[in-house]
Each structure stands twice: as C-alpha cells, then as structure tokens.
N, C-alpha and C. Protein backbone atom coordinates (compact mmCIF):
# COMPACT_ATOMS: atom_id res chain seq x y z
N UNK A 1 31.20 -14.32 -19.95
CA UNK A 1 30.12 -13.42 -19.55
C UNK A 1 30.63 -11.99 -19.63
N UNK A 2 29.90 -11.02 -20.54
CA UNK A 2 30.21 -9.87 -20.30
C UNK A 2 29.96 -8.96 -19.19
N UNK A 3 30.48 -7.88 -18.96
CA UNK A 3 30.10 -7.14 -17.90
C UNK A 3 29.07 -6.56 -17.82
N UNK A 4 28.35 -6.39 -19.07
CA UNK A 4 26.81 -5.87 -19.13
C UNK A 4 26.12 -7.19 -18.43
N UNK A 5 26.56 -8.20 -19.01
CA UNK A 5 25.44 -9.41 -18.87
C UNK A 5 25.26 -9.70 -16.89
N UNK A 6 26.92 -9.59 -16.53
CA UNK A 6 26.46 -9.60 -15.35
C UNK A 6 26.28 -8.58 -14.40
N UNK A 7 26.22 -7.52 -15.11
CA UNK A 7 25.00 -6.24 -14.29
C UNK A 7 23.74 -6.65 -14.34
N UNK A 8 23.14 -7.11 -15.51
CA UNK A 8 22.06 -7.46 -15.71
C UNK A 8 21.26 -8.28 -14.66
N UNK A 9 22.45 -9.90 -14.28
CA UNK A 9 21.65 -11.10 -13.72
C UNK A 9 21.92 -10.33 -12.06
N UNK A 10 23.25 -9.06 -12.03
CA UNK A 10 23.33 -9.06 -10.61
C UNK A 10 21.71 -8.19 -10.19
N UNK A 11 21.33 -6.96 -11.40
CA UNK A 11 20.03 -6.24 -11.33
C UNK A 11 18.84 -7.39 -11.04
N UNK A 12 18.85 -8.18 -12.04
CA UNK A 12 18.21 -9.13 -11.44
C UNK A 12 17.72 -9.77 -10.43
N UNK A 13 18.89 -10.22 -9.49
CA UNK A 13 18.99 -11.02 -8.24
C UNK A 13 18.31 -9.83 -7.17
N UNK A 14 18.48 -8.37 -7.24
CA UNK A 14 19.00 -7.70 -6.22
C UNK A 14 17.32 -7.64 -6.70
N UNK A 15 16.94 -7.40 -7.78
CA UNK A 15 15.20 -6.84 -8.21
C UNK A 15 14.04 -8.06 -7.31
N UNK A 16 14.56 -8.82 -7.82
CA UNK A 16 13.92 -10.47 -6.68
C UNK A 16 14.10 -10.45 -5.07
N UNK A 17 15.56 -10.22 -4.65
CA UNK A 17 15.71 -10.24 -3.56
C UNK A 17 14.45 -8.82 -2.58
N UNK A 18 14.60 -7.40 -3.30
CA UNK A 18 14.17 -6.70 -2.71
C UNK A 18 12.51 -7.01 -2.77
N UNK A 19 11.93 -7.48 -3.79
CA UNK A 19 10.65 -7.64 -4.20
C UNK A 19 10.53 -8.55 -3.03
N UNK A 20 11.23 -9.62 -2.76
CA UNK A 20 10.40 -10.71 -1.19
C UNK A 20 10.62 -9.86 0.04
N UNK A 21 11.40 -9.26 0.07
CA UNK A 21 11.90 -9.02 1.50
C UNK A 21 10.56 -7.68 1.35
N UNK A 22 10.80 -6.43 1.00
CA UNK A 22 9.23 -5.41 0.80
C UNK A 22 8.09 -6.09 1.37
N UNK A 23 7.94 -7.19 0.93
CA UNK A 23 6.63 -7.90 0.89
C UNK A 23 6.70 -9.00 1.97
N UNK A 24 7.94 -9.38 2.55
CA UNK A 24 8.01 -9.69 3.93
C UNK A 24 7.85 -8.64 5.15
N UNK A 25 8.60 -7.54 4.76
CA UNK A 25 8.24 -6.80 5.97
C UNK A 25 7.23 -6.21 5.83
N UNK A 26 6.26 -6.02 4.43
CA UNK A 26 5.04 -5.32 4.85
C UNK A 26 4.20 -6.51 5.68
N UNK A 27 4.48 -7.40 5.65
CA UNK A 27 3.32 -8.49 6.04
C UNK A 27 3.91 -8.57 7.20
N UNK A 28 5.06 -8.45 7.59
CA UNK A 28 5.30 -8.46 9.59
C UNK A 28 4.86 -7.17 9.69
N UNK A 29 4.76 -5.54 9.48
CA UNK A 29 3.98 -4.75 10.14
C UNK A 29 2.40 -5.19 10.53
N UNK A 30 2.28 -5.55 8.68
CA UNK A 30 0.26 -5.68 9.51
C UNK A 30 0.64 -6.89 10.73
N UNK A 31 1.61 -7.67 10.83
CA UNK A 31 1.28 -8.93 11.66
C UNK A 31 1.37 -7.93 13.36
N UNK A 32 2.16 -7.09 12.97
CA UNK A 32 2.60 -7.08 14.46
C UNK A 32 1.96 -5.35 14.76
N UNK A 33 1.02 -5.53 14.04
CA UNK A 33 0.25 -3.97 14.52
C UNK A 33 -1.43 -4.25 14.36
N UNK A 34 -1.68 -5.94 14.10
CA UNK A 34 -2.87 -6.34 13.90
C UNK A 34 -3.37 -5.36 13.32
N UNK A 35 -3.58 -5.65 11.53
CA UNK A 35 -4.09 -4.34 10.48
C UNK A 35 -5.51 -5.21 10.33
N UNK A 36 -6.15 -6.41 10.88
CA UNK A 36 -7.50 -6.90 10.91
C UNK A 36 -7.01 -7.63 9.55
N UNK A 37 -8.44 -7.55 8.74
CA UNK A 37 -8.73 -8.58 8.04
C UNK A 37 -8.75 -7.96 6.42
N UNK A 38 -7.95 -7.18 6.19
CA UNK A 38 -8.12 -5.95 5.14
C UNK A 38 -6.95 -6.58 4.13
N UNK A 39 -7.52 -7.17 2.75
CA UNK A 39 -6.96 -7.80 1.60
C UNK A 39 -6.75 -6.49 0.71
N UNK A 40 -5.05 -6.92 -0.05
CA UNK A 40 -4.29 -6.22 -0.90
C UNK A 40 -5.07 -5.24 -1.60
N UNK A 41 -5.94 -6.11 -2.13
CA UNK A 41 -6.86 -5.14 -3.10
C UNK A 41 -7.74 -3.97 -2.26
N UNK A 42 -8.41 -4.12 -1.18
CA UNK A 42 -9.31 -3.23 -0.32
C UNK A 42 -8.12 -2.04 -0.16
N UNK A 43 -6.36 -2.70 0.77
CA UNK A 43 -5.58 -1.64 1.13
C UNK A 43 -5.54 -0.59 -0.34
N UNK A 44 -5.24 -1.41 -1.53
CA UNK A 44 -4.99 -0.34 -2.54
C UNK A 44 -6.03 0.54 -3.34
N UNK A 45 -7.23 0.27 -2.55
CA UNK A 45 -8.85 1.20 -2.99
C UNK A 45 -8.31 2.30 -1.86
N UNK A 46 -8.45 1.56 -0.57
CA UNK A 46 -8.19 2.94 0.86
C UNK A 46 -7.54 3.31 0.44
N UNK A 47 -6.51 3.38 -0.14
CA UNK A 47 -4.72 4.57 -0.09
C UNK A 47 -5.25 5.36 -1.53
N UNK A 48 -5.70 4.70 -2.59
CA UNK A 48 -6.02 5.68 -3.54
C UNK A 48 -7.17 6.76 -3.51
N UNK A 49 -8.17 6.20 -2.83
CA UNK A 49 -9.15 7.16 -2.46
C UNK A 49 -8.26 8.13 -1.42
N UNK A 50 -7.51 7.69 -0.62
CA UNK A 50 -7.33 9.10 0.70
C UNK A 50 -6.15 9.79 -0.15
N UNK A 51 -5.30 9.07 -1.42
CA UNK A 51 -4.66 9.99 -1.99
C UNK A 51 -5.32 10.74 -3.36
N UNK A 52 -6.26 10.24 -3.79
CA UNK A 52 -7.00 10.71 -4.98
C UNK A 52 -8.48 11.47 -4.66
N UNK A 53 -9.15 11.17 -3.59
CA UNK A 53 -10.16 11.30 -3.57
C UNK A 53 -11.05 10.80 -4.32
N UNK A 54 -12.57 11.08 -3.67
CA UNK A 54 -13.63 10.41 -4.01
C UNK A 54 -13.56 10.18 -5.78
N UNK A 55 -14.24 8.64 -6.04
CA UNK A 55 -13.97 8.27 -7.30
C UNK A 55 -15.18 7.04 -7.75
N UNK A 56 -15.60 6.88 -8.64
CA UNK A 56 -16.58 5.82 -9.21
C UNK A 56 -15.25 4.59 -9.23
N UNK A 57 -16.80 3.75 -9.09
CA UNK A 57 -15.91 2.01 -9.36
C UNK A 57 -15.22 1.96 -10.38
N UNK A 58 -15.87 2.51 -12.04
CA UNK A 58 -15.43 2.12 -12.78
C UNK A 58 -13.88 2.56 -13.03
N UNK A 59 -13.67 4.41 -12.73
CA UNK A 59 -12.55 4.81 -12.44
C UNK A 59 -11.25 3.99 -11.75
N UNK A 60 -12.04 3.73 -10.22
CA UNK A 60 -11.09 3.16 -9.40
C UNK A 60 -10.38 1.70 -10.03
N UNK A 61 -11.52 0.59 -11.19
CA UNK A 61 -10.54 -0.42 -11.78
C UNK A 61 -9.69 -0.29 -12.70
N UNK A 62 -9.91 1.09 -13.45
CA UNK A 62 -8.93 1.79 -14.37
C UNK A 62 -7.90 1.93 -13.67
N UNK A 63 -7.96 2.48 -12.37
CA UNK A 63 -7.02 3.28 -11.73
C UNK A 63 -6.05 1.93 -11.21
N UNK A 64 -6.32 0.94 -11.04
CA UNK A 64 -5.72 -0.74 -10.16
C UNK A 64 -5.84 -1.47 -11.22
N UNK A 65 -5.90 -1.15 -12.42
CA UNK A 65 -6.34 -1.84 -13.11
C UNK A 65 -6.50 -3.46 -12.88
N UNK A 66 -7.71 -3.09 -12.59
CA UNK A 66 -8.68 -4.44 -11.92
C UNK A 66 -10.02 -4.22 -13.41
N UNK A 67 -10.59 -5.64 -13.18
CA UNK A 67 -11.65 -5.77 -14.20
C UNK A 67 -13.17 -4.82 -12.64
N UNK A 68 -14.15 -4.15 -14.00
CA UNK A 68 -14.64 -3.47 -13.26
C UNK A 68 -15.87 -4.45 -12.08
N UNK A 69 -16.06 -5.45 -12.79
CA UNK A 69 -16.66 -6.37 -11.79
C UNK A 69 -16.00 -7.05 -10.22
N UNK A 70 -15.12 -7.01 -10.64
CA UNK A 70 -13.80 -7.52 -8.90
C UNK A 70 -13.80 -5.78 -8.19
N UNK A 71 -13.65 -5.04 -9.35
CA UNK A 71 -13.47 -3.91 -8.19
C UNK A 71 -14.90 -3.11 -7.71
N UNK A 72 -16.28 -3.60 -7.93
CA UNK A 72 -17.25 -3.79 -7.37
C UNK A 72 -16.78 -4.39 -6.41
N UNK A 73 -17.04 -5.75 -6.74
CA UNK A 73 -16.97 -6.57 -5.16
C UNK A 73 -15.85 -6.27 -4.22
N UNK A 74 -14.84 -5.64 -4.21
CA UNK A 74 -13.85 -4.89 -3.46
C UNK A 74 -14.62 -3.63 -2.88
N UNK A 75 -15.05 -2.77 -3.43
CA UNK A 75 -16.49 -1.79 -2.87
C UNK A 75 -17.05 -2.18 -2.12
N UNK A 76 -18.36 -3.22 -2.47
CA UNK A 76 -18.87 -3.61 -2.10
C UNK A 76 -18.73 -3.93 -0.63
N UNK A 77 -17.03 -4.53 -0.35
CA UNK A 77 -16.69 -5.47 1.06
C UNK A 77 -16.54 -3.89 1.86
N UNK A 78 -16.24 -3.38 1.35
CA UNK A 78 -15.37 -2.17 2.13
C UNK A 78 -17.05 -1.03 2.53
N UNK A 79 -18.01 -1.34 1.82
CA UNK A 79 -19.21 -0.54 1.98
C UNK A 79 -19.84 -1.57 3.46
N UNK A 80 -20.06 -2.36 3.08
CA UNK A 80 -19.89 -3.82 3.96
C UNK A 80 -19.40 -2.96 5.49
N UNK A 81 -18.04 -3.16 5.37
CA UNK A 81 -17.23 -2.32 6.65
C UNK A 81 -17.56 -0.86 6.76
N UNK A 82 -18.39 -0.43 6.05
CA UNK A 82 -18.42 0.80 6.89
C UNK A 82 -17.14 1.69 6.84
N UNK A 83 -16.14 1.78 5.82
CA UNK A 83 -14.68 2.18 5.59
C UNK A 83 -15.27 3.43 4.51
N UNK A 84 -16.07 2.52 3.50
CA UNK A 84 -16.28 3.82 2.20
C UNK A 84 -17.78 3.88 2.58
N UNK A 85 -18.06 4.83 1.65
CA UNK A 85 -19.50 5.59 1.71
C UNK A 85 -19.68 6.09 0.30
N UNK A 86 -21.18 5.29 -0.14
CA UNK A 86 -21.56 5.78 -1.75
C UNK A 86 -22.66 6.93 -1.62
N UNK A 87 -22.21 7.58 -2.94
CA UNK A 87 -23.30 8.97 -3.08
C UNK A 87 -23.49 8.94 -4.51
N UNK A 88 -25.35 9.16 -5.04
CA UNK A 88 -24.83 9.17 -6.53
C UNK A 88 -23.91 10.16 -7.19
N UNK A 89 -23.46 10.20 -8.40
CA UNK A 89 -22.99 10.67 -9.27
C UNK A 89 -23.64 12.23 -9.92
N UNK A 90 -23.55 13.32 -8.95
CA UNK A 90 -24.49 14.11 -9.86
C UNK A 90 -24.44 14.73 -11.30
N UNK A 91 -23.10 13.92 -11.66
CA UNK A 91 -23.43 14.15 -13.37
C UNK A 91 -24.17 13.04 -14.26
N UNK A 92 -24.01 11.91 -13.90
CA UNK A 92 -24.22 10.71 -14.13
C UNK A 92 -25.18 9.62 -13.16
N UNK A 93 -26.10 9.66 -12.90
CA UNK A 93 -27.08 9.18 -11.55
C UNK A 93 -26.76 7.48 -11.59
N UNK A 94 -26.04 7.41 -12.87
CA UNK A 94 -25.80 5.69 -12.87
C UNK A 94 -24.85 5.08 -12.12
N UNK A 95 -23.81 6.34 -12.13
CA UNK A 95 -22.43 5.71 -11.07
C UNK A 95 -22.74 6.02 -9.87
N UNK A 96 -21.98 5.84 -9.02
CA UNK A 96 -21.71 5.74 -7.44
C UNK A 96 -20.38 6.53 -6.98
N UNK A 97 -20.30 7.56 -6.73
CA UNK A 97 -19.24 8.07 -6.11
C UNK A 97 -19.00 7.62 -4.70
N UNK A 98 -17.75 6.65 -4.59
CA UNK A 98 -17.45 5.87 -3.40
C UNK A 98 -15.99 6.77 -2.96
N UNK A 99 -16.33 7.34 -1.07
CA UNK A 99 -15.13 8.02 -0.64
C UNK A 99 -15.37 7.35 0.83
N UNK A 100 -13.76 8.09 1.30
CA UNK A 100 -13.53 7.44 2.49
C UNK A 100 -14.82 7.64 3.63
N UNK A 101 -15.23 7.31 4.83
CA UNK A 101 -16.07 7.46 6.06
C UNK A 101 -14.85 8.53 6.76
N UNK A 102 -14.81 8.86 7.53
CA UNK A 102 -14.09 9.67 8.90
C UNK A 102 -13.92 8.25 9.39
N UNK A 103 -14.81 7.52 9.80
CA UNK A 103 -13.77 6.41 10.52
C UNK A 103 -12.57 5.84 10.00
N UNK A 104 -13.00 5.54 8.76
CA UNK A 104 -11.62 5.13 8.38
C UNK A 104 -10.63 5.65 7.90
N UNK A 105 -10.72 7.16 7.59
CA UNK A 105 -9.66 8.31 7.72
C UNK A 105 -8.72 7.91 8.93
N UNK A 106 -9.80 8.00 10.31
CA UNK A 106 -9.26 7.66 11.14
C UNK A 106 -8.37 6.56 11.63
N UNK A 107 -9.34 5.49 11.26
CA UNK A 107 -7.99 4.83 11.42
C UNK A 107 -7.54 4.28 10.55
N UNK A 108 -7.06 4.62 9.58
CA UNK A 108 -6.04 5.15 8.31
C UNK A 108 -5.01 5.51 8.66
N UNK A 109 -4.93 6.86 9.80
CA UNK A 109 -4.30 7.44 10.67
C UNK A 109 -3.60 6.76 11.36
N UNK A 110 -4.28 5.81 12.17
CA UNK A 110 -3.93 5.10 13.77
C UNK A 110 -3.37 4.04 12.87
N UNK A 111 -3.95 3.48 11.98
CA UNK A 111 -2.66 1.88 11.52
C UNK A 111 -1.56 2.02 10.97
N UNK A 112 -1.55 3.56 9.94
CA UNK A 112 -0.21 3.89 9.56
C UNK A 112 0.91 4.37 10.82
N UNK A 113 0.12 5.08 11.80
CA UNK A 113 1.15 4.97 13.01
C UNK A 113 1.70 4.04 13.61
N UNK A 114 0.84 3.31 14.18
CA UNK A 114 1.33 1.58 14.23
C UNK A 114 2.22 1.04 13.48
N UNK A 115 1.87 0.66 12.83
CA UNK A 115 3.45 0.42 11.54
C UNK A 115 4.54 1.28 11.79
N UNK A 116 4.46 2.68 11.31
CA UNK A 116 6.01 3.16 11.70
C UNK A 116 6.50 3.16 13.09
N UNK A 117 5.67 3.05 14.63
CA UNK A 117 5.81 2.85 15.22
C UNK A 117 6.80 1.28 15.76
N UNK A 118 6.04 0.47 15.00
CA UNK A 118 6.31 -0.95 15.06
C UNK A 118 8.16 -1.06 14.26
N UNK A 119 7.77 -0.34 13.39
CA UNK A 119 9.48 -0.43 12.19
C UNK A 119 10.12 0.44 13.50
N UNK A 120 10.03 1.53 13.88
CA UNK A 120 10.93 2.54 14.28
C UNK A 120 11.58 1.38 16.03
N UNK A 121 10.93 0.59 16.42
CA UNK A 121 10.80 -0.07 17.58
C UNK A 121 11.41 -0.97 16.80
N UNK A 122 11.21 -2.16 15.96
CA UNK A 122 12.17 -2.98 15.31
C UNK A 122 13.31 -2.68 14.99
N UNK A 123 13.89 -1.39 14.42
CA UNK A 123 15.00 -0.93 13.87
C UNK A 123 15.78 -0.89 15.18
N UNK A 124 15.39 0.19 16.52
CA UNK A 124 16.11 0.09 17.46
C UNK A 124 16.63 -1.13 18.08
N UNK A 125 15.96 -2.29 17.69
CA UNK A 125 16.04 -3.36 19.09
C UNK A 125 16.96 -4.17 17.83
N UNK A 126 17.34 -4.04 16.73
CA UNK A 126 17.23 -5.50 15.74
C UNK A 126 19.23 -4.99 15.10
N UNK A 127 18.92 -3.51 14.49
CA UNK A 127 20.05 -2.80 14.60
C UNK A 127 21.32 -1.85 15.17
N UNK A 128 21.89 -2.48 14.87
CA UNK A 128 23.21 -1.64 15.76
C UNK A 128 22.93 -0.35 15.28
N UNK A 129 23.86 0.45 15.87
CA UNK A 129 24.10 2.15 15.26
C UNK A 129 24.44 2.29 14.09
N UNK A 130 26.11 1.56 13.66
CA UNK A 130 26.29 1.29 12.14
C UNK A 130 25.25 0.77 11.43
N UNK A 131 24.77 -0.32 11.43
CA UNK A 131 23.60 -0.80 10.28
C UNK A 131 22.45 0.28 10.65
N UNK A 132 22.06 0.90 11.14
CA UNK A 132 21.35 2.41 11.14
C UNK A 132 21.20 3.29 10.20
N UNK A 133 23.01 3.88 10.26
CA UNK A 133 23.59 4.61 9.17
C UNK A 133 23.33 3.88 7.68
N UNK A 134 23.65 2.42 7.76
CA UNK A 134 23.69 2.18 6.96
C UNK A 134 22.16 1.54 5.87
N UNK A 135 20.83 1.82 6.84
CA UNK A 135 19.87 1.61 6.33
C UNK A 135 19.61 3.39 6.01
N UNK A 136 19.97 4.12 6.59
CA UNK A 136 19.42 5.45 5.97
C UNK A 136 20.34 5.77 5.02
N UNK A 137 21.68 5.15 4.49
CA UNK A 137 22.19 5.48 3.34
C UNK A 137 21.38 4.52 1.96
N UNK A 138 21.04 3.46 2.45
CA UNK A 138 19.80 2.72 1.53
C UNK A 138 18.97 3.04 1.21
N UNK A 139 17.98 4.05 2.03
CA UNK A 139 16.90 4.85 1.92
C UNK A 139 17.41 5.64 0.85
N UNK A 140 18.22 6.37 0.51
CA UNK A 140 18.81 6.83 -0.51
C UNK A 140 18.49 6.57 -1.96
N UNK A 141 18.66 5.54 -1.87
CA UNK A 141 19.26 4.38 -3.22
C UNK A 141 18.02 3.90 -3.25
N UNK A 142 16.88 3.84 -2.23
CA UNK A 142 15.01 3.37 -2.79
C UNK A 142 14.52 4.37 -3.31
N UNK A 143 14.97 5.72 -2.93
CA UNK A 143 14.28 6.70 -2.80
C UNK A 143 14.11 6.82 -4.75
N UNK A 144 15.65 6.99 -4.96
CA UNK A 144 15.73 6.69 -6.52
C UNK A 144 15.38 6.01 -7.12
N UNK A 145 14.85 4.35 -6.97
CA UNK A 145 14.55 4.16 -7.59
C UNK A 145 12.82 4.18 -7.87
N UNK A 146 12.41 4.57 -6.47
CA UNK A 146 11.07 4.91 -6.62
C UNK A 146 10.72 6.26 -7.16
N UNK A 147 11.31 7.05 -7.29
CA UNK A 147 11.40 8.41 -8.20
C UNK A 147 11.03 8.50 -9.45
C-alpha cells in the first residue's frame, strides 16, 4: 500500500466517521431542545429563506435542488404551519413569493438558542478542560474544511 493510498482510505474513514457523528449530534440537539415536528427538507427551506430571503418555489428547488413538485409540498406544509407566508409575484402573478412569518423568525431565534445552549451545557458536563482545548483546536480543522 502506498502512502497516497493510505491517506486516501484514512480521508475516507475520517469523511464517514465525521458524516455519522454531525448527524448524530444534530439529531440529539433537536432531541434535547424539542425542535417539534420540522423534517430535513422544511429545516433547509427555513435557513435558506432567513439566509437568502424571500424566494419562489421554483427558485427555492433550484436552490435544494429538490424536484419543483416536492418543494411545493414542503411550502405547502410550512404555509400549513403558519412559518412562511405567500405573496404574488409582482413581476410574474404566476409565482408565489414565499418568506419567513415574524413568528418563525422568532422562533428561529429561540431554537437556535436552545441548541447552542443545550451543546454549550453538554460540553461542560461531558468534557474535561483538556478535551475543551482540544475540541476548539478541532473547530479549527472544520472551520477549513467548511471554507
């Protein structure tokens, strides 16, 4: 085995390992900050609208690339809740310009606090001082590769 090859399977392992664990601890915040009943797809309409602003369906399945019929019915649930709010299109009277409510700005607000609340309360009780240091020298090394 060359030394490329096993950078590769170690990039590998470490690309898998981090991909479950992300997706374990996002699923213990919503567990332990009760985020309700709000599916992957709805969270990633809310975060792009409050980071993109108001946007048509068809945009928003471009944007998730979702087929534009699922990301209707993702609308749809979230119009449902009372989260988004449609207005026509005044260039286009055919689309629907769908943006956030104030309520759910709001609590947009209040669940993302919860969560870091919930991590910042896990970290104290779970880690020592060293593994501390040593998760904010990690933060480092995500930061890059999310860059």
């Amino acid at each position: 085995m060359t030394e490329a090859t096993h950078q590769h399977d170690q990039a590998l392992h470490l690309a898998g390992d981090l991909r479950i664990l992300t997706g374990k601890l996002r699923r213990r915040m919503r567990e332990g900050t009760q985020q309700g009943d709000i599916t992957m797809s709805q969270s990633c309409v809310l975060n792009r609208l409050e980071r993109d602003g108001p946007s048509t369906v068809s945009s928003l399945a471009r944007a998730e690339s979702m087929r534009p019929q699922s990301m209707a019915a993702t609308v749809q649930s979230l119009l449902e809740a009372q989260m988004v709010a449609g207005s026509p299109d005044p260039l286009d009277k055919r689309q629907t310009i769908v943006s956030l409510t104030d309520s759910c700005r709001a609590w947009m607000t209040q669940s993302r606090a919860a969560r870091e609340d919930w991590l910042a309360r896990t970290i104290e009780s779970r880690l020592k001082p060293d593994e501390v240091l040593q998760l904010q020298q990690a933060m480092l090394l995500l930061r890059r590769l999310a860059d």
